[in-house]
C-alpha atoms as a PDB file:
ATOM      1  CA  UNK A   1      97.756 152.435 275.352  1.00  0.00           C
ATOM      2  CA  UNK A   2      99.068 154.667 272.872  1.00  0.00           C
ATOM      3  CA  UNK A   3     102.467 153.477 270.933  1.00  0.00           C
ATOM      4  CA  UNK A   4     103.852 157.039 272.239  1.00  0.00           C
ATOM      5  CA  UNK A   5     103.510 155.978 275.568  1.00  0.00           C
ATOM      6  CA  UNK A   6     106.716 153.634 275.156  1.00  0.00           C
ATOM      7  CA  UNK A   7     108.851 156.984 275.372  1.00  0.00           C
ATOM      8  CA  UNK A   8     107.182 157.091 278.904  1.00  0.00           C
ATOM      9  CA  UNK A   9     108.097 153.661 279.847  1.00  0.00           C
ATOM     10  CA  UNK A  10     111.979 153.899 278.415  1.00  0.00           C
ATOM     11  CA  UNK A  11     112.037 157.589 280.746  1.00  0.00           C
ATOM     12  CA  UNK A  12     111.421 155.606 283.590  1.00  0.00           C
ATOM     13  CA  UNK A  13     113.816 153.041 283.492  1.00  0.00           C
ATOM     14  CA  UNK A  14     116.497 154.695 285.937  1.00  0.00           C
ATOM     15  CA  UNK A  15     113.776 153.773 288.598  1.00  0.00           C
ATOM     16  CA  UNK A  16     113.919 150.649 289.822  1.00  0.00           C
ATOM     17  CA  UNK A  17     111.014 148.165 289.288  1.00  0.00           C
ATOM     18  CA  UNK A  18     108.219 148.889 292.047  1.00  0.00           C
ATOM     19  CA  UNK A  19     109.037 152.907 291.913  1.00  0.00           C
ATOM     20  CA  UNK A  20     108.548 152.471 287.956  1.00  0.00           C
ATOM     21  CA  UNK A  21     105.372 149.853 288.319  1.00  0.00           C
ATOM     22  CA  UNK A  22     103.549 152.162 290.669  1.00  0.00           C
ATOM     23  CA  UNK A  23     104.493 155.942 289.344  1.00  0.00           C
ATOM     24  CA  UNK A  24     103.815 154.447 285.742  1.00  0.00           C
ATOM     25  CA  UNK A  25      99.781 152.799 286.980  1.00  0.00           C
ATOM     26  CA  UNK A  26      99.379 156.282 289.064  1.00  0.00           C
ATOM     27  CA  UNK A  27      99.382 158.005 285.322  1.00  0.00           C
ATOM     28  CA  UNK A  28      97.259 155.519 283.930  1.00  0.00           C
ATOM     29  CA  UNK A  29      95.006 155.277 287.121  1.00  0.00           C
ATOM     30  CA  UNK A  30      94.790 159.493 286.594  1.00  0.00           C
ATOM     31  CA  UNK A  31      94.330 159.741 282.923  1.00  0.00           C
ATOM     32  CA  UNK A  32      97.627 161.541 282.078  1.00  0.00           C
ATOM     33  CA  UNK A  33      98.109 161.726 278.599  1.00  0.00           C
ATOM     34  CA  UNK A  34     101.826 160.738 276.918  1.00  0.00           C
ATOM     35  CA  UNK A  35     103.304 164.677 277.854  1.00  0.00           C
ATOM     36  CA  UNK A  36     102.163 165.125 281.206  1.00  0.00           C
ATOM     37  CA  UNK A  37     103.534 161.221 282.206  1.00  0.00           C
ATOM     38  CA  UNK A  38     106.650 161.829 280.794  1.00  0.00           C
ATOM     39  CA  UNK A  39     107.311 164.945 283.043  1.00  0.00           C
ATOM     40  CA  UNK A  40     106.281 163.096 285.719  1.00  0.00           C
ATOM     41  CA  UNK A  41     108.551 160.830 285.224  1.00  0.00           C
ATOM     42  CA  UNK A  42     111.303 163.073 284.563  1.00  0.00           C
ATOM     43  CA  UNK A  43     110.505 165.535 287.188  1.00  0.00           C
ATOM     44  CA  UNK A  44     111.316 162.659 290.148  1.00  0.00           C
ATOM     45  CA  UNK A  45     114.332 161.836 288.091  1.00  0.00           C
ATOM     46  CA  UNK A  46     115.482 164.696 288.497  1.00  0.00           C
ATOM     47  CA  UNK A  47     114.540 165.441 291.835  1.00  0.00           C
ATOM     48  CA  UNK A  48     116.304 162.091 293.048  1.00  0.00           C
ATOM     49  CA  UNK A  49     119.277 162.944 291.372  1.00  0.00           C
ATOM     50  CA  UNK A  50     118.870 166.505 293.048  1.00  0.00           C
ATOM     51  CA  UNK A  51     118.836 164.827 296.274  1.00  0.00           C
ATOM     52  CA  UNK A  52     122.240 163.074 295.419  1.00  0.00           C
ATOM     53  CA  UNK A  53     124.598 165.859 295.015  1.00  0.00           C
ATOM     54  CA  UNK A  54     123.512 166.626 298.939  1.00  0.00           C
ATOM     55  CA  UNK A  55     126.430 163.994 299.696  1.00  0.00           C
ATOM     56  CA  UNK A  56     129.814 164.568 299.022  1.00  0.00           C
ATOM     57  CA  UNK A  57     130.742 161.808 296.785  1.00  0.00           C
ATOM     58  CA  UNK A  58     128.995 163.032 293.852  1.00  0.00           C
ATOM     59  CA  UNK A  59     131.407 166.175 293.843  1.00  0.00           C
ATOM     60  CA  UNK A  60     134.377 163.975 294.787  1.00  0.00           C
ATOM     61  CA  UNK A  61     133.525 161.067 292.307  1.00  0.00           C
ATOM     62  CA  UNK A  62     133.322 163.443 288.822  1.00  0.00           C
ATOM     63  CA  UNK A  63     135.457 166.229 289.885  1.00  0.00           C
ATOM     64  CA  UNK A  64     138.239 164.953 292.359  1.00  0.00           C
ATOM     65  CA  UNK A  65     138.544 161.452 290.168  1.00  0.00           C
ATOM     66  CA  UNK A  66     136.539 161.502 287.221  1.00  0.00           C
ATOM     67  CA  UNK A  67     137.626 164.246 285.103  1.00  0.00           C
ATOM     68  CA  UNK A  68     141.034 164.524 286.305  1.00  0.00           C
ATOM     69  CA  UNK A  69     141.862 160.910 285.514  1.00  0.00           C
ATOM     70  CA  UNK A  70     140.069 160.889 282.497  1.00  0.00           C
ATOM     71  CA  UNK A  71     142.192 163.718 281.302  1.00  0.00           C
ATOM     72  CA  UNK A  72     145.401 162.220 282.215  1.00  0.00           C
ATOM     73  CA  UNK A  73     144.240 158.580 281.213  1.00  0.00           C
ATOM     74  CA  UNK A  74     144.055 159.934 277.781  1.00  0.00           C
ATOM     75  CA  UNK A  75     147.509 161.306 277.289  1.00  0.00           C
ATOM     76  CA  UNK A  76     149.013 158.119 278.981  1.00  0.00           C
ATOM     77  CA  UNK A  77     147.030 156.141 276.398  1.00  0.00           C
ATOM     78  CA  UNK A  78     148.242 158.319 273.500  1.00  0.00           C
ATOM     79  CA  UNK A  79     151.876 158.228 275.045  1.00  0.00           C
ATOM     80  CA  UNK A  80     151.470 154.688 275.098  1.00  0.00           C
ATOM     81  CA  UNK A  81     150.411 155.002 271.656  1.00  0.00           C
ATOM     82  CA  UNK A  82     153.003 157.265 270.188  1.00  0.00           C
ATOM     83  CA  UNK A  83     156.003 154.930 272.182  1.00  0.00           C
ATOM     84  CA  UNK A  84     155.130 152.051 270.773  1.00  0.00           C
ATOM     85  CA  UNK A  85     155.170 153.224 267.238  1.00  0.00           C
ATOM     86  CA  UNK A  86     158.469 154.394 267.632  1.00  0.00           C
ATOM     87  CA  UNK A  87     159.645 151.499 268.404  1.00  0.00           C
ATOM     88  CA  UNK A  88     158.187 149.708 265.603  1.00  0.00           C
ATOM     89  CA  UNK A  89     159.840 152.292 263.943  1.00  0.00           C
ATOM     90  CA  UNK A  90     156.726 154.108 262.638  1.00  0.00           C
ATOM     91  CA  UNK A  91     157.037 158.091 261.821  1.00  0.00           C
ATOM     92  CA  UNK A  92     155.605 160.096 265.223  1.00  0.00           C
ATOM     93  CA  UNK A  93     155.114 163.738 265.208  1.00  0.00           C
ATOM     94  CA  UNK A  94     158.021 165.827 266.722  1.00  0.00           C
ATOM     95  CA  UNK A  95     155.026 166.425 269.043  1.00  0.00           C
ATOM     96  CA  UNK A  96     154.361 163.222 270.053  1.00  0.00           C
ATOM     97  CA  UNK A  97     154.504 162.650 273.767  1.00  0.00           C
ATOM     98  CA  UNK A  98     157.547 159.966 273.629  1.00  0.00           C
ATOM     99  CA  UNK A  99     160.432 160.068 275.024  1.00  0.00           C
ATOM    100  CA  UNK A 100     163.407 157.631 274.845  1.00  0.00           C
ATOM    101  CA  UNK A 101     161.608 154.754 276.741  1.00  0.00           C
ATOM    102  CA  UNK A 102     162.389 151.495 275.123  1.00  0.00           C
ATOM    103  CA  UNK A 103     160.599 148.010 275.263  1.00  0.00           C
ATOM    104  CA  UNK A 104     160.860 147.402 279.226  1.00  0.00           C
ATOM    105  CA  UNK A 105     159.308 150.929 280.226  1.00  0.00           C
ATOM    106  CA  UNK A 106     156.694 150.835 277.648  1.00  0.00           C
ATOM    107  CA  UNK A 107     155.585 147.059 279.103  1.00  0.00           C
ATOM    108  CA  UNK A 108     155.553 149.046 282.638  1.00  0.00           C
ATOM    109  CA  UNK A 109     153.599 151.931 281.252  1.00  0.00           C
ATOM    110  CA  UNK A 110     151.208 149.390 279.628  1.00  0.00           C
ATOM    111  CA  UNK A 111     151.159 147.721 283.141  1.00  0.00           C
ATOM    112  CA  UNK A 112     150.583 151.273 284.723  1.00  0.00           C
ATOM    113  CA  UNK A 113     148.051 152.162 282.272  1.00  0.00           C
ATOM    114  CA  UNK A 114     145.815 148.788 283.267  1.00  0.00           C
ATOM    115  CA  UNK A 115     145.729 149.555 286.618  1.00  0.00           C
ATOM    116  CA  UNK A 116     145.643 153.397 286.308  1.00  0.00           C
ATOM    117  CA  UNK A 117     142.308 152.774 284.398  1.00  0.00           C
ATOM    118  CA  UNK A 118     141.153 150.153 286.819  1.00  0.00           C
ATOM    119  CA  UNK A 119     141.350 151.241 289.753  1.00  0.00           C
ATOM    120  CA  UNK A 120     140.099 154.710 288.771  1.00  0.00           C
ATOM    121  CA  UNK A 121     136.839 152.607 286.879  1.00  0.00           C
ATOM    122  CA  UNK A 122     136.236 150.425 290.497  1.00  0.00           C
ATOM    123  CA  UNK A 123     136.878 153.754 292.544  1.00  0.00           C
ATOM    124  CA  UNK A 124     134.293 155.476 290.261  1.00  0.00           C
ATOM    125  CA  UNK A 125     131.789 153.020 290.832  1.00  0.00           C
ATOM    126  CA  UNK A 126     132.196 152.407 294.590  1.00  0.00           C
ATOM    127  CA  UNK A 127     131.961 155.837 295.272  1.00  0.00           C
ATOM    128  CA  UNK A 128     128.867 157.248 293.704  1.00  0.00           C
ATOM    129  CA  UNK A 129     127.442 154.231 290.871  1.00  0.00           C
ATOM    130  CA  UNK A 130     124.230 156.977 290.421  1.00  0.00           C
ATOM    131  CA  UNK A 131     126.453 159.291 289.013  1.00  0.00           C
ATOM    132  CA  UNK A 132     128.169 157.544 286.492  1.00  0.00           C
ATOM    133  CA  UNK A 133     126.117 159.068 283.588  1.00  0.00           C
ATOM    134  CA  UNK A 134     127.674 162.253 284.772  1.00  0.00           C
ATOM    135  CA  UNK A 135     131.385 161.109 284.472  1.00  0.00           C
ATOM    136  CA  UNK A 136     130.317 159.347 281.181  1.00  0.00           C
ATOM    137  CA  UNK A 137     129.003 162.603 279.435  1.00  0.00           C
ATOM    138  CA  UNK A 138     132.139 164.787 280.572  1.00  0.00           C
ATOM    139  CA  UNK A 139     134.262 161.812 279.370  1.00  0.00           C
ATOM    140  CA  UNK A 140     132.409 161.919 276.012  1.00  0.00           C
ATOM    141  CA  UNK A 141     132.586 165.827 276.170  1.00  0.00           C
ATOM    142  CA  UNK A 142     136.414 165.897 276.639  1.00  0.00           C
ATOM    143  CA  UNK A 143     137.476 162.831 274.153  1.00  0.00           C
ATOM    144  CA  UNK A 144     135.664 165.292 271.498  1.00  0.00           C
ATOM    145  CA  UNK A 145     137.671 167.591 272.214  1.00  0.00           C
ATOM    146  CA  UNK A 146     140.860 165.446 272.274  1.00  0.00           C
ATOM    147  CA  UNK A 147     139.520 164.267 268.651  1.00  0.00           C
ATOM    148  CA  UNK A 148     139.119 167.275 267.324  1.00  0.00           C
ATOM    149  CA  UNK A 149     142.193 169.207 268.321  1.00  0.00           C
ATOM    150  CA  UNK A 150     145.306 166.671 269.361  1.00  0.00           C
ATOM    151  CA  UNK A 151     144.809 163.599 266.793  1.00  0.00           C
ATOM    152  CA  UNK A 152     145.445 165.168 263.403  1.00  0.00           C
ATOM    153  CA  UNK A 153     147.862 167.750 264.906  1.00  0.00           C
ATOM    154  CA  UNK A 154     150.325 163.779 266.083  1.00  0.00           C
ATOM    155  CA  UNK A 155     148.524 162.165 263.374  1.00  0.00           C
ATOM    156  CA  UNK A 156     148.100 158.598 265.359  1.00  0.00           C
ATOM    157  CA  UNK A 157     144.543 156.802 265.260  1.00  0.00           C
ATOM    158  CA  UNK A 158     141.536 157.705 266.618  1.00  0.00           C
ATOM    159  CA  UNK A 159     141.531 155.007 269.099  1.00  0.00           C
ATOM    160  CA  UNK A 160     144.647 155.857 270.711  1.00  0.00           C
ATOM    161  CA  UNK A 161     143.050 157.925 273.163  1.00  0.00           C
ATOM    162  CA  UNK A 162     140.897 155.413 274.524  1.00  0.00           C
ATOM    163  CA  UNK A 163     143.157 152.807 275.344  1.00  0.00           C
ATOM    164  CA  UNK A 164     142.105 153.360 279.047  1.00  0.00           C
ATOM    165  CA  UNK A 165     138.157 152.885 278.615  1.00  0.00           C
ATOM    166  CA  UNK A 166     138.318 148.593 278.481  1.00  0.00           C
ATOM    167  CA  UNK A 167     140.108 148.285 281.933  1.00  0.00           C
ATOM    168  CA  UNK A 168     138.384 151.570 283.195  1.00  0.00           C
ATOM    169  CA  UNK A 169     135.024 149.762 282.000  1.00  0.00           C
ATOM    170  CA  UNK A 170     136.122 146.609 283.832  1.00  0.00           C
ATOM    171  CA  UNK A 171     136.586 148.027 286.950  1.00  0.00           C
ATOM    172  CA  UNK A 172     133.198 149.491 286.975  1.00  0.00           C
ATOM    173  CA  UNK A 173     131.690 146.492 286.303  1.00  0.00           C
ATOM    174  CA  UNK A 174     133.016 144.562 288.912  1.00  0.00           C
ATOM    175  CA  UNK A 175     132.740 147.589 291.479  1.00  0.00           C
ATOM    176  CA  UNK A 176     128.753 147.714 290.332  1.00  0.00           C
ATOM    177  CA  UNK A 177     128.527 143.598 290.827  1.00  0.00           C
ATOM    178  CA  UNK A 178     129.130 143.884 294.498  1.00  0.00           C
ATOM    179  CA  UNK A 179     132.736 142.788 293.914  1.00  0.00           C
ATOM    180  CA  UNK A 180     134.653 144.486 297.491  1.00  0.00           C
ATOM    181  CA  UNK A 181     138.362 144.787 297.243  1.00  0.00           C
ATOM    182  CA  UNK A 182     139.783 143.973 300.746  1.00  0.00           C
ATOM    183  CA  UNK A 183     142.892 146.179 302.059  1.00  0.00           C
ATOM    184  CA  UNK A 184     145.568 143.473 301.742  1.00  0.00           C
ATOM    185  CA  UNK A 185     144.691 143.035 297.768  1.00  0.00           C
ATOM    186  CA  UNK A 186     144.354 146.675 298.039  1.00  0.00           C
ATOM    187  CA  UNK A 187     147.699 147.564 299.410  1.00  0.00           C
ATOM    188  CA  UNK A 188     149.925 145.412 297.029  1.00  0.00           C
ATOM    189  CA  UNK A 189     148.249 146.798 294.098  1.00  0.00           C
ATOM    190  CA  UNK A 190     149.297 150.570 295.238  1.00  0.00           C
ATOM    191  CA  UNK A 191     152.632 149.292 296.411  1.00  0.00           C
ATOM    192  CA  UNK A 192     152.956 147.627 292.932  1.00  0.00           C
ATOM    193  CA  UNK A 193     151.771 150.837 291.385  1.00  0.00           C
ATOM    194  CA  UNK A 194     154.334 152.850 293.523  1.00  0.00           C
ATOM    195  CA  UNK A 195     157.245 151.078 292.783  1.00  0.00           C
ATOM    196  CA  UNK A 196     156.529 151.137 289.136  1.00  0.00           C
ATOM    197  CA  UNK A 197     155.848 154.526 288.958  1.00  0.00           C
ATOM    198  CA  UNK A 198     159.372 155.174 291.041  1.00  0.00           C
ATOM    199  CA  UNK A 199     161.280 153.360 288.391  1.00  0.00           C
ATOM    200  CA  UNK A 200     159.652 155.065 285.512  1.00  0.00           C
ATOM    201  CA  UNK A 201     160.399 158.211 286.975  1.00  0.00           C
ATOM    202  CA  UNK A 202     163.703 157.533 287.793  1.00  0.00           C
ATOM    203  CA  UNK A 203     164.380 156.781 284.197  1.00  0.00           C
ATOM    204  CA  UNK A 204     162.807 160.018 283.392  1.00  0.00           C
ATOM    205  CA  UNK A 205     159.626 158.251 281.594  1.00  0.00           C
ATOM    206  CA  UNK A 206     157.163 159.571 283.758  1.00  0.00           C
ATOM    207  CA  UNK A 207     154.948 162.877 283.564  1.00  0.00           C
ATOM    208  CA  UNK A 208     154.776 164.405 286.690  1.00  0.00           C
ATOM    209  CA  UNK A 209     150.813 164.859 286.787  1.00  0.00           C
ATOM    210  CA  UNK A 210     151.201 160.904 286.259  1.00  0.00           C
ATOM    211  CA  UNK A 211     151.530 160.792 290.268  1.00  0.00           C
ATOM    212  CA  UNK A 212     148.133 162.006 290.487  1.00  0.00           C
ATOM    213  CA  UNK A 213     146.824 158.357 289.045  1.00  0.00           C
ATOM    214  CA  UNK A 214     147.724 156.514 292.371  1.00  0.00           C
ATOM    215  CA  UNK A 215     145.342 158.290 294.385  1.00  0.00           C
ATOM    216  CA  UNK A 216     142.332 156.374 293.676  1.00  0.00           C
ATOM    217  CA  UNK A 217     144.572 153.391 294.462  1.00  0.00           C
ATOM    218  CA  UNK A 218     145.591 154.770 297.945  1.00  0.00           C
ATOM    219  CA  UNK A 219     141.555 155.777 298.332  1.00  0.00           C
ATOM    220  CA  UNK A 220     140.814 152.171 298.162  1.00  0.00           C
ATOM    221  CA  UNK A 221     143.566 151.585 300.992  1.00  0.00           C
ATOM    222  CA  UNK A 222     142.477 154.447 303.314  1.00  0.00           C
ATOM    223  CA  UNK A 223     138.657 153.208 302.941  1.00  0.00           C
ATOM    224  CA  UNK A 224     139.632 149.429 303.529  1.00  0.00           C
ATOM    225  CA  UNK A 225     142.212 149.909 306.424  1.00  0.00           C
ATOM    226  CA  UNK A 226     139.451 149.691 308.798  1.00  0.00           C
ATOM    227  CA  UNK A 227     138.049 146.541 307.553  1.00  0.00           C
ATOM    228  CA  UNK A 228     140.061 143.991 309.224  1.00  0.00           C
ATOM    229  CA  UNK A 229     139.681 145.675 312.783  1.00  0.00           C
ATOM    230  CA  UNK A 230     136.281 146.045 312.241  1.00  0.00           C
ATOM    231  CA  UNK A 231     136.235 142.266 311.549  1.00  0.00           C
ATOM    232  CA  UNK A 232     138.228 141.452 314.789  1.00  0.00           C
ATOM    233  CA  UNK A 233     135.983 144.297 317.231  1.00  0.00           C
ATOM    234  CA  UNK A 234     133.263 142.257 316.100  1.00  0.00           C
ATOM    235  CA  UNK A 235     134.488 138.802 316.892  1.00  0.00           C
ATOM    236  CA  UNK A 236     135.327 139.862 320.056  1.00  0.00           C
ATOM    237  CA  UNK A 237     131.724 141.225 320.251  1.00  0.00           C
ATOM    238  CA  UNK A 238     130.399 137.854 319.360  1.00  0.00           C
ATOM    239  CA  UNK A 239     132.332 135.648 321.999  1.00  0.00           C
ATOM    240  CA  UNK A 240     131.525 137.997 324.507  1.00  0.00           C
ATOM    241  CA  UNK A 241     127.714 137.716 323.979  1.00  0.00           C
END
């Protein structure tokens, strides 16, 4: 086997194991050389992710939650950003997005921020996990373009965009482990998130698009509210038998 053939073997690792041990000894069995393997493998890559985008939580997952919420997860981070060195009393641009929030509504907006980027992260990877690569390159796509146009012009650090990716990355994680959020967990967290967001924006610390954030949190509720009926219908199911 030639050492080129490893290219081959890292192409196929999307499959999983017995689609990658048996379209990887086909090749062999047929004599491919390293080129024609490699589209093979590529070719039903791409046809199975094809096949994906048939369903609607592809579309909903990167354009109803992904890229809107990764847009509007940045500026909170950088507003979070900006706040808090204004109250250390660090120099922010006349452009900075701060307001007059002081110690209490930037701990909220923290707060907010956690479970902004959380819930949107576990949402993300409930809904459609074999399309996370797409939500990861438009994610890369649009902090390049954050980098390259907003940071120098507010002169803050590069990070401070990204404040949202740890707890965004966390929720994936556990959504992708099998972790299931049940509705009553569910509904205090939106609740929580609710009454947060009412008192920021009563105190005039809270950008309108900022509303848009709760959705994936009310998502969760409107796909677990059947859960607990469903559990009951099928008791009843079982004593009946």
């Amino acid at each position: 086997m030639s050492p080129a053939w490893s290219l081959v073997e890292v192409a196929a690792r999307p499959l999983n194991r017995e689609e990658r041990d048996a379209i990887l000894g086909d090749s062999l069995e047929a004599g491919e050389n390293t080129w024609q393997a490699l589209c093979g493998v590529l070719g039903l890559i791409a046809r199975r992710q094809l096949l994906l985008w048939k369903s609607w939580r592809p579309w909903l997952s990167v354009f109803g939650f992904g890229i809107p919420c990764t847009v509007l997860l940045m500026a909170v981070s950088m507003s979070v950003t900006c706040t808090f060195d204004r109250l250390m009393g660090f120099k922010v641009s006349h452009w900075a997005p701060t307001g007059h929030e002081g110690f209490t509504l930037l701990l909220c907006h923290i707060f907010l921020l956690i479970a902004w980027s959380w819930t949107t992260g576990f949402t993300l990877g409930s809904l459609s996990p074999r399309t996370l690569w797409v939500n990861a390159s438009l994610g890369g796509f649009l902090a390049f373009f954050f980098a390259r146009h907003l940071l120098d012009m507010l002169g803050v650090s590069r990070f401070a965009p990204f404040l949202f990716l740890l707890p965004a990355i966390w929720g994936i994680r556990q959504s992708l482990r099998g972790i299931r959020l049940s509705f009553r967990p569910a509904v205090l967290l939106a609740t929580t998130m609710a009454v947060l967001m009412t008192a920021a924006w009563t105190n005039e610390a809270l950008w309108l698009p900022n509303w848009l954030l709760i959705i994936p949190a009310l998502f969760l509720v409107a796909t677990r509210s059947g859960m607990p009926g469903t559990g009951e219908a099928s008791a009843r199911v079982s004593q009946a038998r």
